[in-house]
C-alpha atoms as a PDB file:
ATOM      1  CA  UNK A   1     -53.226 -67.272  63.670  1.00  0.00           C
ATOM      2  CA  UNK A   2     -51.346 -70.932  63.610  1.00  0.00           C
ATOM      3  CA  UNK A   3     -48.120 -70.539  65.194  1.00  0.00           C
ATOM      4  CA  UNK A   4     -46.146 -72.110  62.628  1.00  0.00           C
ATOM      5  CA  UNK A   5     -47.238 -68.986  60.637  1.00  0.00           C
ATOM      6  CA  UNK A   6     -45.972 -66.435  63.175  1.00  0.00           C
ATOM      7  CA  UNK A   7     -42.424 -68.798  63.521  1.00  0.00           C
ATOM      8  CA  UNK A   8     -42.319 -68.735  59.531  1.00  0.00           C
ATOM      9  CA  UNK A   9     -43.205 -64.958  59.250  1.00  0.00           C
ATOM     10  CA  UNK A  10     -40.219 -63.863  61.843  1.00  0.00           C
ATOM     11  CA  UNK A  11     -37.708 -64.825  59.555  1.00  0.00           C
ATOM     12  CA  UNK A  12     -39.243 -63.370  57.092  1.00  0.00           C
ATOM     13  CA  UNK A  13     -39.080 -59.705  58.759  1.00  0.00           C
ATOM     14  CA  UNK A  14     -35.776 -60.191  59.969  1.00  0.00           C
ATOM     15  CA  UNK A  15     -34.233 -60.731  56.226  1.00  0.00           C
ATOM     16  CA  UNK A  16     -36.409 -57.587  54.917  1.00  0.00           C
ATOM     17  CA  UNK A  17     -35.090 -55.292  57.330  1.00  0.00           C
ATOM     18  CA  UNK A  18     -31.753 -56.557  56.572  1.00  0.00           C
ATOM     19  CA  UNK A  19     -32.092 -56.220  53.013  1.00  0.00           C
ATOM     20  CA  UNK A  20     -33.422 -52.283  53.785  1.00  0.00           C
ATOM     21  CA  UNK A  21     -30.952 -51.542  55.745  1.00  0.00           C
ATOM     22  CA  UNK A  22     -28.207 -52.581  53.235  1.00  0.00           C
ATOM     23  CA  UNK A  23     -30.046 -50.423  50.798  1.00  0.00           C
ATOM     24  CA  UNK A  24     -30.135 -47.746  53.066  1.00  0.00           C
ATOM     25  CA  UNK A  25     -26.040 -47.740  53.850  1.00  0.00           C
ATOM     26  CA  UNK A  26     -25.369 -48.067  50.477  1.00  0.00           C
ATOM     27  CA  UNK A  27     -27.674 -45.049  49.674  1.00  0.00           C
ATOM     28  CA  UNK A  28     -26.370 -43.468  51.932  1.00  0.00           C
ATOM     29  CA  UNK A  29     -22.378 -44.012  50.648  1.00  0.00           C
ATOM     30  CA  UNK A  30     -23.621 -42.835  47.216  1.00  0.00           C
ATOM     31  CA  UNK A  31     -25.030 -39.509  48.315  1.00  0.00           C
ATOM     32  CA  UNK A  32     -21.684 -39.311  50.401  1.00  0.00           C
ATOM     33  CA  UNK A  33     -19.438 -40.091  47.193  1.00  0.00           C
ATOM     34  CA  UNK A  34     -21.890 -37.798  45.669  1.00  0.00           C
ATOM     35  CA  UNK A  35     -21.337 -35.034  47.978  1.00  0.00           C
ATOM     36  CA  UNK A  36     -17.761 -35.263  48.302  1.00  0.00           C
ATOM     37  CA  UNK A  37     -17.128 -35.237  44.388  1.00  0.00           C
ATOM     38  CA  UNK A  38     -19.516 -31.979  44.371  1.00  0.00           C
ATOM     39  CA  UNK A  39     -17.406 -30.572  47.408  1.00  0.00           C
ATOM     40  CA  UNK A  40     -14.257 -30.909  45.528  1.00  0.00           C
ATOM     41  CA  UNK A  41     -15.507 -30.122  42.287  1.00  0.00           C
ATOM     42  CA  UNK A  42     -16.931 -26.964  43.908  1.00  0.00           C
ATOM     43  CA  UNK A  43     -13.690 -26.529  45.606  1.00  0.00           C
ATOM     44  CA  UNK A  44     -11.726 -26.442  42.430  1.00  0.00           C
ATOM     45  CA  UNK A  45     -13.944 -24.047  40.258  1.00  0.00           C
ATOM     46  CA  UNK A  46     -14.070 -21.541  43.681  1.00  0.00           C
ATOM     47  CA  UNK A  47      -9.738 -21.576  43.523  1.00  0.00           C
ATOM     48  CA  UNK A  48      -9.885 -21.453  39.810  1.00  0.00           C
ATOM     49  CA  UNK A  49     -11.989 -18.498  39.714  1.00  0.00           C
ATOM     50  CA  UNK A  50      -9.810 -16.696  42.424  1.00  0.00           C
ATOM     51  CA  UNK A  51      -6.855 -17.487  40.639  1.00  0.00           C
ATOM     52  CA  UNK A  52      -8.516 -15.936  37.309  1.00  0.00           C
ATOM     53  CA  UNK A  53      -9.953 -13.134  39.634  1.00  0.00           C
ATOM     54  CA  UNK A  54      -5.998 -12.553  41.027  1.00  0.00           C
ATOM     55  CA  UNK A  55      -4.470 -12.400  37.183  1.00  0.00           C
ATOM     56  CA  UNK A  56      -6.897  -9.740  36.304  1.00  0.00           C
ATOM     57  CA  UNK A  57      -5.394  -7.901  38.989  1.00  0.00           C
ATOM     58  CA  UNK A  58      -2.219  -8.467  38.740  1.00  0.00           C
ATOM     59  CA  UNK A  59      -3.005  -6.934  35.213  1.00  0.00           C
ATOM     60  CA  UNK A  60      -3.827  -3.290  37.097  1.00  0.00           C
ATOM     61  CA  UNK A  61      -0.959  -3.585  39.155  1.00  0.00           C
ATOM     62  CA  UNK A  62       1.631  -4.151  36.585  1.00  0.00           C
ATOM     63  CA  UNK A  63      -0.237  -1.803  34.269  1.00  0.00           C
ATOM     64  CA  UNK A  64       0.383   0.714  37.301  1.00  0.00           C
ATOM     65  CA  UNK A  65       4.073  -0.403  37.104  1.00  0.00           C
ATOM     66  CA  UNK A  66       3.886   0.770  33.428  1.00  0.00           C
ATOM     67  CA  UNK A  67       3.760  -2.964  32.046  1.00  0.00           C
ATOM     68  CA  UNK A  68       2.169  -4.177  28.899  1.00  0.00           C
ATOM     69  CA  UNK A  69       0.987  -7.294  28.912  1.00  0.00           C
ATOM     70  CA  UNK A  70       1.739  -9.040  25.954  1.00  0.00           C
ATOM     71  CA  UNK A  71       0.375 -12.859  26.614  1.00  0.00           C
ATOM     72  CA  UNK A  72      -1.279 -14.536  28.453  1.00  0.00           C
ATOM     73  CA  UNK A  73      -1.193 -18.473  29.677  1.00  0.00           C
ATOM     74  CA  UNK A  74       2.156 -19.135  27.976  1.00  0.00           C
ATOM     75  CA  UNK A  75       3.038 -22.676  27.540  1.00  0.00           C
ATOM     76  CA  UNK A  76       6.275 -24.655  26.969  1.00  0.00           C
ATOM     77  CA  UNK A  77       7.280 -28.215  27.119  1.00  0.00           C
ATOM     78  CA  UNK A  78      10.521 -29.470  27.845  1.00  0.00           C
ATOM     79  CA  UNK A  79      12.017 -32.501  28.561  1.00  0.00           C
ATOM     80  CA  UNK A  80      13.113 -34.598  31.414  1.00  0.00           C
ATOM     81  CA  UNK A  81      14.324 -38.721  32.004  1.00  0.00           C
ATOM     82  CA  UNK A  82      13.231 -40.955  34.621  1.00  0.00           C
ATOM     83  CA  UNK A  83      15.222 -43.518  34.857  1.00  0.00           C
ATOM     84  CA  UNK A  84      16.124 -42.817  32.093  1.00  0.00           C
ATOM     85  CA  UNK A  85      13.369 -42.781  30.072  1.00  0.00           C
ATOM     86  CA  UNK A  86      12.225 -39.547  28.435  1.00  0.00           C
ATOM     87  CA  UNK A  87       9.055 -37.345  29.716  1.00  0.00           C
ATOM     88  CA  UNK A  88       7.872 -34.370  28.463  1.00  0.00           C
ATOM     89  CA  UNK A  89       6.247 -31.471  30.715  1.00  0.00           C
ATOM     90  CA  UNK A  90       3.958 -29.212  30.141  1.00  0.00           C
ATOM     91  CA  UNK A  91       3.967 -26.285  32.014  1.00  0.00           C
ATOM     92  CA  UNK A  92       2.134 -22.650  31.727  1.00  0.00           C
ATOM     93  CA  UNK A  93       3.358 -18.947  33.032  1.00  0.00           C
ATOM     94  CA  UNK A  94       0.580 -16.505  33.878  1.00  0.00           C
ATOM     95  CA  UNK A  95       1.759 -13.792  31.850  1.00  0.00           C
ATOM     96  CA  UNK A  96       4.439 -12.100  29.562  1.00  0.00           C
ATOM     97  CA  UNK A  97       4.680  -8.547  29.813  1.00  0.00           C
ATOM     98  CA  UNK A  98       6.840  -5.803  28.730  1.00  0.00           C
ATOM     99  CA  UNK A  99       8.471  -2.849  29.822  1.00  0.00           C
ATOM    100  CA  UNK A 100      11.077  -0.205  27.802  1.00  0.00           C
ATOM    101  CA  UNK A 101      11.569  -3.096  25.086  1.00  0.00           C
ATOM    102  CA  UNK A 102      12.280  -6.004  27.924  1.00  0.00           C
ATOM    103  CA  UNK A 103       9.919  -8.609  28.768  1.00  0.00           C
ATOM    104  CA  UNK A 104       9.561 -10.625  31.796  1.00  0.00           C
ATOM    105  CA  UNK A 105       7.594 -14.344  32.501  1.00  0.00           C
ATOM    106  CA  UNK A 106       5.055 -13.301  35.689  1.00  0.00           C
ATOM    107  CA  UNK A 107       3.246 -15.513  38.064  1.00  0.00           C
ATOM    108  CA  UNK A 108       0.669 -14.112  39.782  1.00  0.00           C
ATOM    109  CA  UNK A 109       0.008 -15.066  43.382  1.00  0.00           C
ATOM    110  CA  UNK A 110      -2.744 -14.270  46.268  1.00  0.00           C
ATOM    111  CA  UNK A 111      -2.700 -15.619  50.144  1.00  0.00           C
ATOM    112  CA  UNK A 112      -0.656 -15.568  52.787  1.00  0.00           C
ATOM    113  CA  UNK A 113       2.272 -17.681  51.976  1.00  0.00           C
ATOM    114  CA  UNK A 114       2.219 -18.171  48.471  1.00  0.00           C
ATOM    115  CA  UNK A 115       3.383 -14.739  47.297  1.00  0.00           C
ATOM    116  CA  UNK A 116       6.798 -15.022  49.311  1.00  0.00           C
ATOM    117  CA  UNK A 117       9.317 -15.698  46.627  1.00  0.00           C
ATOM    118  CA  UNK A 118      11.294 -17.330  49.764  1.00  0.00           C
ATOM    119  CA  UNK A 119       8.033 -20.191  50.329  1.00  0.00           C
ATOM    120  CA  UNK A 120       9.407 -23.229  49.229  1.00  0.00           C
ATOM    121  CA  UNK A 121       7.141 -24.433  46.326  1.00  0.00           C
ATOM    122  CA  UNK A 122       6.950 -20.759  45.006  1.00  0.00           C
ATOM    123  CA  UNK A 123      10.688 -20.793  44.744  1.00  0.00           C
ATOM    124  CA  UNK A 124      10.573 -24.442  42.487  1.00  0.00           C
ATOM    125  CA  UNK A 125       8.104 -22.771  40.371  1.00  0.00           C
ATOM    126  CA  UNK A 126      10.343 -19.840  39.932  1.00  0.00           C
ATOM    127  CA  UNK A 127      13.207 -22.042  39.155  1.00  0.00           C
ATOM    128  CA  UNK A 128      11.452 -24.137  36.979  1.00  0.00           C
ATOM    129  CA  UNK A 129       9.980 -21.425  34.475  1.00  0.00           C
ATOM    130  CA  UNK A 130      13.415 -19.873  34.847  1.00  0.00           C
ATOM    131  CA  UNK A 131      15.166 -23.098  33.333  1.00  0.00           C
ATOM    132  CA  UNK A 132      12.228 -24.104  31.281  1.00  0.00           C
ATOM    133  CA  UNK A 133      11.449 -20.832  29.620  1.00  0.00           C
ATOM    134  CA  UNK A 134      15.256 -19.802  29.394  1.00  0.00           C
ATOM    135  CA  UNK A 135      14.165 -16.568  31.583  1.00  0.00           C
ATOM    136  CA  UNK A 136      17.050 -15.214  33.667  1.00  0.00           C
ATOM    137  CA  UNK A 137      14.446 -12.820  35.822  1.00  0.00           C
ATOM    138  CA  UNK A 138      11.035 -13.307  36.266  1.00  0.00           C
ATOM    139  CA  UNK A 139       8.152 -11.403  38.038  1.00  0.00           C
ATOM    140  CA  UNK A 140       5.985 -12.458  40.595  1.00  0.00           C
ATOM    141  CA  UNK A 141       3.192 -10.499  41.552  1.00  0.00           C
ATOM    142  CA  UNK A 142       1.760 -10.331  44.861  1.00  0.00           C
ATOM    143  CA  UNK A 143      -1.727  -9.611  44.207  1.00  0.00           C
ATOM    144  CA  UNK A 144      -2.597  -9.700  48.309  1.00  0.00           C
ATOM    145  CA  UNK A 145      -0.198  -7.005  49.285  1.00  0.00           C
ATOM    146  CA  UNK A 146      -0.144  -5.370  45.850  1.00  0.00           C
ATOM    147  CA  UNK A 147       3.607  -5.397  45.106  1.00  0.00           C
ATOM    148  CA  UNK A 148       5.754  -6.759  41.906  1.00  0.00           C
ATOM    149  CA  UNK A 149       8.936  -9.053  43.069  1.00  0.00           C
ATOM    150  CA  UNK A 150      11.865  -9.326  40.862  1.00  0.00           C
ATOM    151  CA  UNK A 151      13.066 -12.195  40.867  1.00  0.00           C
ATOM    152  CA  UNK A 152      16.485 -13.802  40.071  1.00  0.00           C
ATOM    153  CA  UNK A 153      18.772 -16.785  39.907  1.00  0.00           C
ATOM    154  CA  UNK A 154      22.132 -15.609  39.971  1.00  0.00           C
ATOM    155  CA  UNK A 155      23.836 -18.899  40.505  1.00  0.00           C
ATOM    156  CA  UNK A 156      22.662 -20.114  37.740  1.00  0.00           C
ATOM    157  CA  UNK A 157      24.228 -19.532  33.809  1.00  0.00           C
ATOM    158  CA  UNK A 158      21.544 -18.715  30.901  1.00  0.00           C
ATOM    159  CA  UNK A 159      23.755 -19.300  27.956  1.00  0.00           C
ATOM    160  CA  UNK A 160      21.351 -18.067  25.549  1.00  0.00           C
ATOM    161  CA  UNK A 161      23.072 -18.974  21.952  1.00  0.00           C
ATOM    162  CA  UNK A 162      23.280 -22.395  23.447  1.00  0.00           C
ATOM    163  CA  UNK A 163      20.131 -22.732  24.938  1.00  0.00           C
ATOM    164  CA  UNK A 164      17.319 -24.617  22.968  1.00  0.00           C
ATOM    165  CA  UNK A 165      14.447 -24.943  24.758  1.00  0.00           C
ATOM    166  CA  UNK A 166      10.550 -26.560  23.855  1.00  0.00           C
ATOM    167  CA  UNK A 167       8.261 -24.455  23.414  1.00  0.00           C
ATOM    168  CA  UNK A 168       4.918 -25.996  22.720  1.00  0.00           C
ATOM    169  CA  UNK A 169       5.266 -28.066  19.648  1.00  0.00           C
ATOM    170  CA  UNK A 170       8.400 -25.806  18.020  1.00  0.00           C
ATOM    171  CA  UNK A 171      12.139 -25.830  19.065  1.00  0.00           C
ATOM    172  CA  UNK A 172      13.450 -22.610  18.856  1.00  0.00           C
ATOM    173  CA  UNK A 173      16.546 -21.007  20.511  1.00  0.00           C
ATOM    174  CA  UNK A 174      17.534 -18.559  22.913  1.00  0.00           C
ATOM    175  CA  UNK A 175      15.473 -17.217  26.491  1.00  0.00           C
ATOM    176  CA  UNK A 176      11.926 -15.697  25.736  1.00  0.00           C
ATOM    177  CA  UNK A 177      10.847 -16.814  22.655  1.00  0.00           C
ATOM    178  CA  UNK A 178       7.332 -17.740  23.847  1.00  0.00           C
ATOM    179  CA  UNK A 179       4.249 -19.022  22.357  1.00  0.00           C
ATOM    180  CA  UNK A 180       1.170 -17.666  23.882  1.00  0.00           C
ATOM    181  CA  UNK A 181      -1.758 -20.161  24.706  1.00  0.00           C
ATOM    182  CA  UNK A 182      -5.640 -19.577  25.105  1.00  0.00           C
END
């Protein structure tokens, strides 16, 4: 074989094995993209189930209690600025159940921390569905350790003629008056 042949064909190889290898890293970033999307996605669907999995029971516990449930996925909107500009939130209680003609919001949790009514974003959520849905107690269950928490904001005044909160698309007055999604 001429040797200008062999010098000519040397560059040659080097730039195809370049060019696989580039297709090989980048193959190999999409089936890691791929993979991590799936992991998540997976993820999600696996805590979303348990969740669904931990309402269900929190339905046999509070029916054990001698609640009714009464809805389920309740939603309200209300309103908030930042920096002054208005935002709307959506937000969604578990369930609304009732008891001797009184009903209660519940939120229905399952772990190790995340029961405790004391656990810091618990305790927000609490608050929040107590100002948002006008609710001066609210249940959380404990689906882990079976157990029903009562929970209260004493600090804090639900003046219920005054009180007009969003619920959904409709403003109506007063604490409870719920809508009941799905």
């Amino acid at each position: 074989m001429p040797q200008w042949l062999v010098d000519a064909a040397e560059p040659r190889a080097a730039l195809i094995a370049t060019i696989a290898a580039v297709c090989v890293a980048v193959l190999l970033v999409a089936i890691g993209a791929w993979c991590a999307i799936a992991w998540k996605r997976r993820t999600m669907l696996e805590r979303f189930d348990a969740g669904r999995a931990a309402e269900r029971e929190a339905e046999f516990i509070l029916a054990a209690a001698g609640f009714r449930v009464i809805a389920r996925q309740i939603s309200a909107r209300w309103t908030m600025t930042v920096d002054g500009t208005r935002c709307e939130v959506d937000l969604r209680a578990d369930l609304r159940v009732e008891r001797h003609g009184r009903q209660w919001l519940v939120e229905v949790k399952s772990g190790a921390a995340a029961p405790d009514p004391l656990w810091p974003s618990t305790r927000r959520q609490l608050l929040e569905y107590s100002l948002a849905f006008g609710a001066s107690e609210l249940l959380l269950v404990d689906v882990t350790a079976r157990r029903i928490h009562v929970v209260s904001f004493p600090d804090l005044e639900f003046a219920s003629a005054a009180a007009w909160v969003h619920w959904a698309d409709e403003c109506v007055p007063g604490p409870m008056k719920v809508r009941a999604g799905r």
